[in-house]
PDB file of N, CA and C in Angstrom:
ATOM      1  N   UNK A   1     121.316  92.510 121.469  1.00  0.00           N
ATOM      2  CA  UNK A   1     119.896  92.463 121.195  1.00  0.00           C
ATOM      3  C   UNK A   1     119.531  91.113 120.595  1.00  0.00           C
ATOM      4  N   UNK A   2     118.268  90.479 120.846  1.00  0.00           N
ATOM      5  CA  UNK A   2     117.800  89.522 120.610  1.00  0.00           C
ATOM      6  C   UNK A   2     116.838  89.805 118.731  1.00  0.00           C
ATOM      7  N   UNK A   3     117.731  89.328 117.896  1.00  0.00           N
ATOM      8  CA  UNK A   3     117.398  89.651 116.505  1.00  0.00           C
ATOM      9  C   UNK A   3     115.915  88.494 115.927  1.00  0.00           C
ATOM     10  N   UNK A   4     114.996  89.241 115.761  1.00  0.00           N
ATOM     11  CA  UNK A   4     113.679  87.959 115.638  1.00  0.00           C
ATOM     12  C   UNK A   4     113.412  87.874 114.084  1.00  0.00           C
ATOM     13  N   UNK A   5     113.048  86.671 114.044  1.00  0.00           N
ATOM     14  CA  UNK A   5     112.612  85.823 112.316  1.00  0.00           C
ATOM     15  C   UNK A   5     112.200  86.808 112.123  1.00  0.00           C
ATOM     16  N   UNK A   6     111.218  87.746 112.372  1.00  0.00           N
ATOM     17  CA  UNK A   6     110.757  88.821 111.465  1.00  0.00           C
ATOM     18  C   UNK A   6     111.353  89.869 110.691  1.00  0.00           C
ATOM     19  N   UNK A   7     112.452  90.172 111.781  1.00  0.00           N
ATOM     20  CA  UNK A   7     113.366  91.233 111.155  1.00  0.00           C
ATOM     21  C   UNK A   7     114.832  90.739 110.071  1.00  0.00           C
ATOM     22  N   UNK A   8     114.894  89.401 110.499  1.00  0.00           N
ATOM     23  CA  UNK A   8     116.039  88.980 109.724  1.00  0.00           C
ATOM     24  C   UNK A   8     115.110  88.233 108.340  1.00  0.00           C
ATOM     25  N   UNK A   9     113.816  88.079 108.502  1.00  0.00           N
ATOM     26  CA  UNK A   9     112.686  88.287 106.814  1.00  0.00           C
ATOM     27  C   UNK A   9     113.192  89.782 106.556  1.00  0.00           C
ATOM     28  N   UNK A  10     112.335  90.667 107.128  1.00  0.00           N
ATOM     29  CA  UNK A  10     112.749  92.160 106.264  1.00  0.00           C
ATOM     30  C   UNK A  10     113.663  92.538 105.924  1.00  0.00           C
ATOM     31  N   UNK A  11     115.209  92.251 106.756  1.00  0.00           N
ATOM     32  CA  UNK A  11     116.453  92.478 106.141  1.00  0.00           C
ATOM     33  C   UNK A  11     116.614  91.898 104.930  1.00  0.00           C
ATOM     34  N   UNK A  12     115.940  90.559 104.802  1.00  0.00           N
ATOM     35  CA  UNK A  12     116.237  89.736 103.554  1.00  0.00           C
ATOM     36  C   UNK A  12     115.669  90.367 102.126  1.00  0.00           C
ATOM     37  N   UNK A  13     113.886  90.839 102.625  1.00  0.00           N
ATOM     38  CA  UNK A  13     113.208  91.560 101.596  1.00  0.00           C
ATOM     39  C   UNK A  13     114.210  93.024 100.996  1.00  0.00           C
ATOM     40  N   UNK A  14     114.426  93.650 102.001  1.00  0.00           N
ATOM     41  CA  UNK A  14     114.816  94.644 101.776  1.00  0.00           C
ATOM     42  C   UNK A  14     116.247  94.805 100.677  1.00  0.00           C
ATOM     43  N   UNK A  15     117.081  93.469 100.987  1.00  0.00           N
ATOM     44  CA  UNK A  15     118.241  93.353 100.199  1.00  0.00           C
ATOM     45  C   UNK A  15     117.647  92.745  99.057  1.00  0.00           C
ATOM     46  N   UNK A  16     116.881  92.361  98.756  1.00  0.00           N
ATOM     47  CA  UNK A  16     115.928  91.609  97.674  1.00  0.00           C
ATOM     48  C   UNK A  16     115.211  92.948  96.839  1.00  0.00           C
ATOM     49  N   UNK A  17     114.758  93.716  97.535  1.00  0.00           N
ATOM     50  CA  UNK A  17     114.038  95.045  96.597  1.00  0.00           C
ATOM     51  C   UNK A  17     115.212  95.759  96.109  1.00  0.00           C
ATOM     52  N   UNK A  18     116.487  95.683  96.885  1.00  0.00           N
ATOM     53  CA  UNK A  18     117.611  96.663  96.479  1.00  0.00           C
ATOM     54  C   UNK A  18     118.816  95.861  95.740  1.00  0.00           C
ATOM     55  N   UNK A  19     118.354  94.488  95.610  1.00  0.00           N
ATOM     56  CA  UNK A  19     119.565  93.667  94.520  1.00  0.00           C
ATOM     57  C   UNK A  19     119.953  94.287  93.332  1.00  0.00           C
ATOM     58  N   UNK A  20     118.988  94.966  92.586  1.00  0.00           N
ATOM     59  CA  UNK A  20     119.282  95.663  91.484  1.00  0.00           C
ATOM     60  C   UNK A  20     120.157  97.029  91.440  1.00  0.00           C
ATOM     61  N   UNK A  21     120.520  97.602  92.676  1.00  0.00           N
ATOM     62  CA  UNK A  21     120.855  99.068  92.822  1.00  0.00           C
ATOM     63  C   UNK A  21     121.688  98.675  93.246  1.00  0.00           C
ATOM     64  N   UNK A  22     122.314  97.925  94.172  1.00  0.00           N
ATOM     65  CA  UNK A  22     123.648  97.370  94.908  1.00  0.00           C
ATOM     66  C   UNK A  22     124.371  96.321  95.677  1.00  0.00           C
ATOM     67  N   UNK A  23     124.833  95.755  95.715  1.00  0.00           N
ATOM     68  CA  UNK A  23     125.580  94.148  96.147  1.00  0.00           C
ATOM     69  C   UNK A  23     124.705  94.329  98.095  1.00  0.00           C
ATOM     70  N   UNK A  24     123.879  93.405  97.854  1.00  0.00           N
ATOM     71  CA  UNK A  24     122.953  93.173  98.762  1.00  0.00           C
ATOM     72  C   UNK A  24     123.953  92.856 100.435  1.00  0.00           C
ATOM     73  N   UNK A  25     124.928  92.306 100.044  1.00  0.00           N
ATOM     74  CA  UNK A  25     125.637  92.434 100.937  1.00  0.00           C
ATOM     75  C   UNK A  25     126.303  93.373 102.032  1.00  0.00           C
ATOM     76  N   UNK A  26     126.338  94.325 101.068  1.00  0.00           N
ATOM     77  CA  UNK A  26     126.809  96.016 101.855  1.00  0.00           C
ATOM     78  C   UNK A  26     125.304  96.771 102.533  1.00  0.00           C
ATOM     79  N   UNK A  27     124.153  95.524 102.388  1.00  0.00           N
ATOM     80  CA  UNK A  27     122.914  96.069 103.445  1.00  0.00           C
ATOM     81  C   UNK A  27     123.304  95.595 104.931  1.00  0.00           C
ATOM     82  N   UNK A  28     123.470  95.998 105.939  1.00  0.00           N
ATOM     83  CA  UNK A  28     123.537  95.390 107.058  1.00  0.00           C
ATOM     84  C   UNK A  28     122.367  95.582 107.954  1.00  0.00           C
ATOM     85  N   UNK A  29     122.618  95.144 109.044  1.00  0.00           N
ATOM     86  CA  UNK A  29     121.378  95.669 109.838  1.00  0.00           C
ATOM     87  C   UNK A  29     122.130  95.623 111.039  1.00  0.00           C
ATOM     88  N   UNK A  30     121.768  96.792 112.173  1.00  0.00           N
ATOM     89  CA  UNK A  30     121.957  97.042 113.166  1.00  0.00           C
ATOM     90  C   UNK A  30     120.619  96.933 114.116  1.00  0.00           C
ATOM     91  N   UNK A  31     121.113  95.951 115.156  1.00  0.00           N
ATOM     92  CA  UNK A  31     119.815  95.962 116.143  1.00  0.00           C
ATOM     93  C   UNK A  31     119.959  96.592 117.658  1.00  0.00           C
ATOM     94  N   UNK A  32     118.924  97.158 117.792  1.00  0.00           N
ATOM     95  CA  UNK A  32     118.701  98.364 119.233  1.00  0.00           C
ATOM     96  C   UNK A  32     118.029  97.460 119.551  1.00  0.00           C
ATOM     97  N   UNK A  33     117.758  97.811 121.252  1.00  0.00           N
ATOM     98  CA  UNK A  33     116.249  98.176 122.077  1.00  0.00           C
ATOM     99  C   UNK A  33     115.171  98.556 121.360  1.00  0.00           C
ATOM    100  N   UNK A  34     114.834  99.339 120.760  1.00  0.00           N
ATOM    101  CA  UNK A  34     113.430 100.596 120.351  1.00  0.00           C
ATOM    102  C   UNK A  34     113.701 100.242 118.750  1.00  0.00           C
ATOM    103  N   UNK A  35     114.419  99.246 117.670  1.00  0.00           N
ATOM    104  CA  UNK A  35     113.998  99.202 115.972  1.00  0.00           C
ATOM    105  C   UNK A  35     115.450  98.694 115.753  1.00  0.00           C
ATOM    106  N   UNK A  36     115.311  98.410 114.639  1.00  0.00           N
ATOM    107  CA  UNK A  36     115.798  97.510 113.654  1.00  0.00           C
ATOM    108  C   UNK A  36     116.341  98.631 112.593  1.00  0.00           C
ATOM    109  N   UNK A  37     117.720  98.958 112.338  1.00  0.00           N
ATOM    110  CA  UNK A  37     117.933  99.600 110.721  1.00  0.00           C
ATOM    111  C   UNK A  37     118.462  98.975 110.337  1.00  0.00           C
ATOM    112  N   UNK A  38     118.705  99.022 108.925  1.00  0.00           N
ATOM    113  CA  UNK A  38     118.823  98.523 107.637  1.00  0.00           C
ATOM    114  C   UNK A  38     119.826  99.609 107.034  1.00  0.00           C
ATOM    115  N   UNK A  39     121.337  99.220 106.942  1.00  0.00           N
ATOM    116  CA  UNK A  39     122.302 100.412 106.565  1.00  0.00           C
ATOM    117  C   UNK A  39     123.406  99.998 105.357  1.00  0.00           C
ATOM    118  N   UNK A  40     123.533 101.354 104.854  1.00  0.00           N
ATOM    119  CA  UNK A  40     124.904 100.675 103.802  1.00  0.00           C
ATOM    120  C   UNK A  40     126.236 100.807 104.206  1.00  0.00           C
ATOM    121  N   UNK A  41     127.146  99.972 104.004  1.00  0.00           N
ATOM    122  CA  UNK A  41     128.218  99.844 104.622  1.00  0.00           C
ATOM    123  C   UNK A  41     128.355  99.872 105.998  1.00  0.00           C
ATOM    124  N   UNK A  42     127.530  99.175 107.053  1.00  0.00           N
ATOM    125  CA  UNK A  42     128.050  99.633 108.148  1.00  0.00           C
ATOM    126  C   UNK A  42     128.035 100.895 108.814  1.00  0.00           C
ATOM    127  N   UNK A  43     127.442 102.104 107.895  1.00  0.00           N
ATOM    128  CA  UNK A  43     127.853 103.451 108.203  1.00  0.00           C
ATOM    129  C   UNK A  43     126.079 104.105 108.617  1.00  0.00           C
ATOM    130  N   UNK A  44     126.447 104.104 109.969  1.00  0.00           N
ATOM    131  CA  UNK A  44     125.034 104.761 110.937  1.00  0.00           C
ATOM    132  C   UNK A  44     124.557 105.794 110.420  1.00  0.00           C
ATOM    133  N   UNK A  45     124.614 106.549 109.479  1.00  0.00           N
ATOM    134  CA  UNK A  45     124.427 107.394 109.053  1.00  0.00           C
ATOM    135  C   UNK A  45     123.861 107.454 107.527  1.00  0.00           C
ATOM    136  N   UNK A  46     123.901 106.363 107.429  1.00  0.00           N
ATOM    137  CA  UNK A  46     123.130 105.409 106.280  1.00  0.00           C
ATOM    138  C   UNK A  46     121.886 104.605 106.404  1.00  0.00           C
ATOM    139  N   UNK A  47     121.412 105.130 106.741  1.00  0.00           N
ATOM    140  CA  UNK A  47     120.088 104.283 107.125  1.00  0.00           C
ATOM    141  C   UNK A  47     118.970 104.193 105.891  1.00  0.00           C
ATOM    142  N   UNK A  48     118.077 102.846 105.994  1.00  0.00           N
ATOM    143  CA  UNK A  48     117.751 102.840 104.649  1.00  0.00           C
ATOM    144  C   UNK A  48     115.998 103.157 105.127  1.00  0.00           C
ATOM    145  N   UNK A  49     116.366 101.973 105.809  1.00  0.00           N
ATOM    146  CA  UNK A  49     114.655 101.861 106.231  1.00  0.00           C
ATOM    147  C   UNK A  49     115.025 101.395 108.213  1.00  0.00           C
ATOM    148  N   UNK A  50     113.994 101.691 108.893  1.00  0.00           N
ATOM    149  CA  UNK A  50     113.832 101.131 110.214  1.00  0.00           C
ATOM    150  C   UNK A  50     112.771 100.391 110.456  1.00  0.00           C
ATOM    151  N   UNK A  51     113.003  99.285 111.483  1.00  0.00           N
ATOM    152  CA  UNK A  51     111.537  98.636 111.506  1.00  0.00           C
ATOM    153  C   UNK A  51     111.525  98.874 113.133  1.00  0.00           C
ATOM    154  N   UNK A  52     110.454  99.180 112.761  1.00  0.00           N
ATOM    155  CA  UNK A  52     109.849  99.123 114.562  1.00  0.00           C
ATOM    156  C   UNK A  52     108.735  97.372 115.072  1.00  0.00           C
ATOM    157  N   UNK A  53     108.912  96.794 115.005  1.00  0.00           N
ATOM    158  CA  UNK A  53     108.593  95.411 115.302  1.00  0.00           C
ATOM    159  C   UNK A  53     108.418  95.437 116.564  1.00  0.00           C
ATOM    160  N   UNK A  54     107.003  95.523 117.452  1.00  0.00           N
ATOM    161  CA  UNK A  54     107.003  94.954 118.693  1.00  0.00           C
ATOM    162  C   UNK A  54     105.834  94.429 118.849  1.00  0.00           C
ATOM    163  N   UNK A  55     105.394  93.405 119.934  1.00  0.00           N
ATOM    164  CA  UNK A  55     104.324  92.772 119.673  1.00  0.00           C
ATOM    165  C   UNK A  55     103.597  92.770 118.342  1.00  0.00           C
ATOM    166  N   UNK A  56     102.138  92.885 118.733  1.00  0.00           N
ATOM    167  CA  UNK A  56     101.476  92.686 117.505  1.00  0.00           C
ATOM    168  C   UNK A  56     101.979  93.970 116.372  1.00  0.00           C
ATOM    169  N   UNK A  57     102.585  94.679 116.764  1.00  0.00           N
ATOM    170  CA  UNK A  57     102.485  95.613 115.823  1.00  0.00           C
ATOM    171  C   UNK A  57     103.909  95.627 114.691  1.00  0.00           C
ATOM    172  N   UNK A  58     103.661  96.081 113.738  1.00  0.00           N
ATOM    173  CA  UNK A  58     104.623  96.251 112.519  1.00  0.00           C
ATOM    174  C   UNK A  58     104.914  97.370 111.624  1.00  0.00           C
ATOM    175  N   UNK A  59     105.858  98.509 112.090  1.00  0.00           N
ATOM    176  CA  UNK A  59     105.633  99.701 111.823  1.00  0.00           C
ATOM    177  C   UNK A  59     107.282  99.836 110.494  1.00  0.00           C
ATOM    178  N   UNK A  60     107.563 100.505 109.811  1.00  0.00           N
ATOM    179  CA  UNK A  60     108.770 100.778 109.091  1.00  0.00           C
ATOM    180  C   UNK A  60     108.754 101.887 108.602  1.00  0.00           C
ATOM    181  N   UNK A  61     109.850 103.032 108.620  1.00  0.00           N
ATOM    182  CA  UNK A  61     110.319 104.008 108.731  1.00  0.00           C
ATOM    183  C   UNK A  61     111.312 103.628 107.321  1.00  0.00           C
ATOM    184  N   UNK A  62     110.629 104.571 106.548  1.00  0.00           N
ATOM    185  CA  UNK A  62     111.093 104.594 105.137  1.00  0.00           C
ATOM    186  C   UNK A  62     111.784 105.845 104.790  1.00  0.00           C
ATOM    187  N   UNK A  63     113.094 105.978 105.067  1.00  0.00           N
ATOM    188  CA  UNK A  63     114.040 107.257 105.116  1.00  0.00           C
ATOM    189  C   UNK A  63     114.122 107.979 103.146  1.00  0.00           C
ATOM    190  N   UNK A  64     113.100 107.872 102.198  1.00  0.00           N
ATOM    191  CA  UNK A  64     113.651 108.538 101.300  1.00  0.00           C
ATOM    192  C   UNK A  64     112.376 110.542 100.992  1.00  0.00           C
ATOM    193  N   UNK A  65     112.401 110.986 102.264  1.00  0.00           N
ATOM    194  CA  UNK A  65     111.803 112.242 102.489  1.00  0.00           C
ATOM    195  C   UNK A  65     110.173 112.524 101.635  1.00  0.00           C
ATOM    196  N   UNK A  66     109.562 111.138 101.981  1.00  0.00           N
ATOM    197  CA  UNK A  66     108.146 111.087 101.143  1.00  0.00           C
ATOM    198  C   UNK A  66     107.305 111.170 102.712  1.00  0.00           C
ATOM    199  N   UNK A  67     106.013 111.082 102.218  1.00  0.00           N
ATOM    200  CA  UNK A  67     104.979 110.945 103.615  1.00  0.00           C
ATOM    201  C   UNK A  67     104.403 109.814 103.202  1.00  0.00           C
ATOM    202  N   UNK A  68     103.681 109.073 104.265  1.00  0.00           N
ATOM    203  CA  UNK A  68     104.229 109.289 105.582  1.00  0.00           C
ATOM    204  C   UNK A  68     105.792 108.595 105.482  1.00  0.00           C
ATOM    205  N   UNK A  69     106.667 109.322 106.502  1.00  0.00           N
ATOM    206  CA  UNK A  69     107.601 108.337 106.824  1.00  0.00           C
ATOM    207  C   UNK A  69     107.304 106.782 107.658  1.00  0.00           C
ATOM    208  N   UNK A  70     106.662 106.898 108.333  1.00  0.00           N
ATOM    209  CA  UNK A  70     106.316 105.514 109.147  1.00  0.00           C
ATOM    210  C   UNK A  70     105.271 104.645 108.205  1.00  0.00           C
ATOM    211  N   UNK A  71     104.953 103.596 108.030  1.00  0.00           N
ATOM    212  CA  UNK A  71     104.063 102.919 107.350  1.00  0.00           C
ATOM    213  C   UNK A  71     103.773 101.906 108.514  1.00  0.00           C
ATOM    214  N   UNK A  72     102.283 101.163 108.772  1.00  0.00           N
ATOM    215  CA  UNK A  72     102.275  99.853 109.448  1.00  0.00           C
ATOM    216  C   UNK A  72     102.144  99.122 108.353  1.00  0.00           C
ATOM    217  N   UNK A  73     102.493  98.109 108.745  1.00  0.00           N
ATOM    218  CA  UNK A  73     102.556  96.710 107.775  1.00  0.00           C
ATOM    219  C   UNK A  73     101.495  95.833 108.522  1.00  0.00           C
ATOM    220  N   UNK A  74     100.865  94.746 107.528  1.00  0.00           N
ATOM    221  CA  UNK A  74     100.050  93.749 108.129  1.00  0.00           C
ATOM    222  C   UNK A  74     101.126  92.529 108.826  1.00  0.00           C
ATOM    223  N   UNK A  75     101.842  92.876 107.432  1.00  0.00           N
ATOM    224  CA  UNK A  75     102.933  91.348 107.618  1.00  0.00           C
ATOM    225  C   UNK A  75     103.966  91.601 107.357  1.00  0.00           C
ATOM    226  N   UNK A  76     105.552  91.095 107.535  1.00  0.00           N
ATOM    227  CA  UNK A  76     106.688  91.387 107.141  1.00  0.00           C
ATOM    228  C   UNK A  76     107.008  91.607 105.536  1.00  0.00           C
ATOM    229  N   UNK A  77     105.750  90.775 104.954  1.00  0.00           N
ATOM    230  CA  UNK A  77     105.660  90.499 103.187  1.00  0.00           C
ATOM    231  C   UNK A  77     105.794  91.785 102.690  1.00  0.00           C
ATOM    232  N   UNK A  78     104.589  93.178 103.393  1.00  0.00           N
ATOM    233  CA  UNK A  78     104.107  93.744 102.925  1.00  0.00           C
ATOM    234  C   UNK A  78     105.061  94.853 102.648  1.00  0.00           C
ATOM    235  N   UNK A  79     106.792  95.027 103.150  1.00  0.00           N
ATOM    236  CA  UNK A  79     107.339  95.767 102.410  1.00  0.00           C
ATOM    237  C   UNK A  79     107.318  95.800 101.162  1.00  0.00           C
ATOM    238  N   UNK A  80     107.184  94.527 100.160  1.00  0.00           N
ATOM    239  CA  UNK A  80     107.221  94.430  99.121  1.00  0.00           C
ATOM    240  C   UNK A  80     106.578  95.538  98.179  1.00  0.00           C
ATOM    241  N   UNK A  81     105.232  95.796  99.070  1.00  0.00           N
ATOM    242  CA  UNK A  81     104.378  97.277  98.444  1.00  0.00           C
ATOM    243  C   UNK A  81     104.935  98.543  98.867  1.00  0.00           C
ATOM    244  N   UNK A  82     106.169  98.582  99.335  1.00  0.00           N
ATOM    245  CA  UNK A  82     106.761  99.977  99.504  1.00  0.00           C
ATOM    246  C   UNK A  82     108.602  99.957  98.670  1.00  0.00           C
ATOM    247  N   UNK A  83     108.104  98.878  97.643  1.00  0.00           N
ATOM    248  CA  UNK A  83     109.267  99.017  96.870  1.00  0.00           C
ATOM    249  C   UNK A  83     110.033  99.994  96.762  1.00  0.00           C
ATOM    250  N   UNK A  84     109.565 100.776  95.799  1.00  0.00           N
ATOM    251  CA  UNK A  84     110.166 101.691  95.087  1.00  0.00           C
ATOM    252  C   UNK A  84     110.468 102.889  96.189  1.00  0.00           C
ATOM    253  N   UNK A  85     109.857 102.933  97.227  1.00  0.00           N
ATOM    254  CA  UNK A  85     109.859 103.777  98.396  1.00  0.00           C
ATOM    255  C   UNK A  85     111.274 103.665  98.684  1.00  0.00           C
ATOM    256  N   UNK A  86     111.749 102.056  98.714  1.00  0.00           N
ATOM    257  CA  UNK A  86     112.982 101.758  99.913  1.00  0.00           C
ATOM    258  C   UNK A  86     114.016 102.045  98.693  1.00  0.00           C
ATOM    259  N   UNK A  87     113.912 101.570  97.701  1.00  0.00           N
ATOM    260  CA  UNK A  87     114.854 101.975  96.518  1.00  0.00           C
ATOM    261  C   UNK A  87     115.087 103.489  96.412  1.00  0.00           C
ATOM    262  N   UNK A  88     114.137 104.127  96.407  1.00  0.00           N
ATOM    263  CA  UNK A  88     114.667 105.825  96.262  1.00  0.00           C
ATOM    264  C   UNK A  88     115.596 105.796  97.533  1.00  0.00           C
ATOM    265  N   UNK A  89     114.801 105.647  98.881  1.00  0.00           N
ATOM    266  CA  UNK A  89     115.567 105.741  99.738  1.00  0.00           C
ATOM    267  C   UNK A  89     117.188 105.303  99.888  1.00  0.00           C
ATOM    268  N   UNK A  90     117.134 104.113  99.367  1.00  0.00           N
ATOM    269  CA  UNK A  90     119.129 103.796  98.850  1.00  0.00           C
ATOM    270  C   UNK A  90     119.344 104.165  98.040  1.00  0.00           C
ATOM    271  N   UNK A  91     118.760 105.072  96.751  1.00  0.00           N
ATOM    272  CA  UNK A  91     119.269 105.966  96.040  1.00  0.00           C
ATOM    273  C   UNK A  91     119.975 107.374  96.703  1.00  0.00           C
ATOM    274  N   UNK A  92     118.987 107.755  97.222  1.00  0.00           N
ATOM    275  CA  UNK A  92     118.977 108.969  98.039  1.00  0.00           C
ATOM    276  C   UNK A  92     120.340 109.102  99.143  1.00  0.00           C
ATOM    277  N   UNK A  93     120.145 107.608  99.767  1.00  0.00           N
ATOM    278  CA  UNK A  93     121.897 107.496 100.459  1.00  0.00           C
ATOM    279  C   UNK A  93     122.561 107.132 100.315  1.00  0.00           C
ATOM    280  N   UNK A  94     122.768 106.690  99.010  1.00  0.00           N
ATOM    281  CA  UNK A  94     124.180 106.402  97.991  1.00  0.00           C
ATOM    282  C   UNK A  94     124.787 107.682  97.312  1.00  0.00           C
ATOM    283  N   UNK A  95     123.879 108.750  97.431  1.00  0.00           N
ATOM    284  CA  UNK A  95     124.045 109.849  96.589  1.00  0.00           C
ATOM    285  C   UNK A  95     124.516 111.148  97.706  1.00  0.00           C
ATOM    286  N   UNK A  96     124.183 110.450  98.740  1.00  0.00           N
ATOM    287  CA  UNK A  96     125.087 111.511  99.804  1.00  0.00           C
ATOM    288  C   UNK A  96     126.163 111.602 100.364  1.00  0.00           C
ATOM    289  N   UNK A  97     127.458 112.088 100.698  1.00  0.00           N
ATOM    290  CA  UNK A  97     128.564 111.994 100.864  1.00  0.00           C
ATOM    291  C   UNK A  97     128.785 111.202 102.274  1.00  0.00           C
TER     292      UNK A  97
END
């Protein structure tokens, strides 16, 4: 998959909102066809957040069981306002086996 400046910004934000909870390094990102996740350790089953990035649009899938799960974004910045969202969410899958 062809990985775009936008998503390798949000991977960056995202290890940036979660520096405090865990070695930013063990965030990876896996890229599809159809979104972008954001995982710990490597392990697919860890998913933190997804971005759906296509054309104009900017959608992210915030895995910690709040509503909505999907959010649009204006800009890649604007995870920043779903902080604490993406943090529960790597709480939430650090805390699962």
């Amino acid at each position: 998959m062809d990985t775009t400046s936008e998503e390798v910004e949000g991977l960056r934000i995202v290890r940036e909102i979660c520096s405090s909870d865990i070695d930013p390094v063990r965030l990876i990102e896996r890229d599809t066809k159809t979104h972008f996740d954001v995982l710990v350790d490597q392990d697919g089953l860890k998913i933190i957040v997804r971005f759906h990035f296509f054309g104009g649009s900017k959608k992210v899938e915030i895995h910690d069981g709040a509503d909505p799960t999907l959010v649009e974004l204006a800009s890649v910045s604007d995870l920043r306002k779903y902080g604490e969202r993406i943090r529960t969410s790597l709480k939430k899958t650090l805390s699962t086996k």
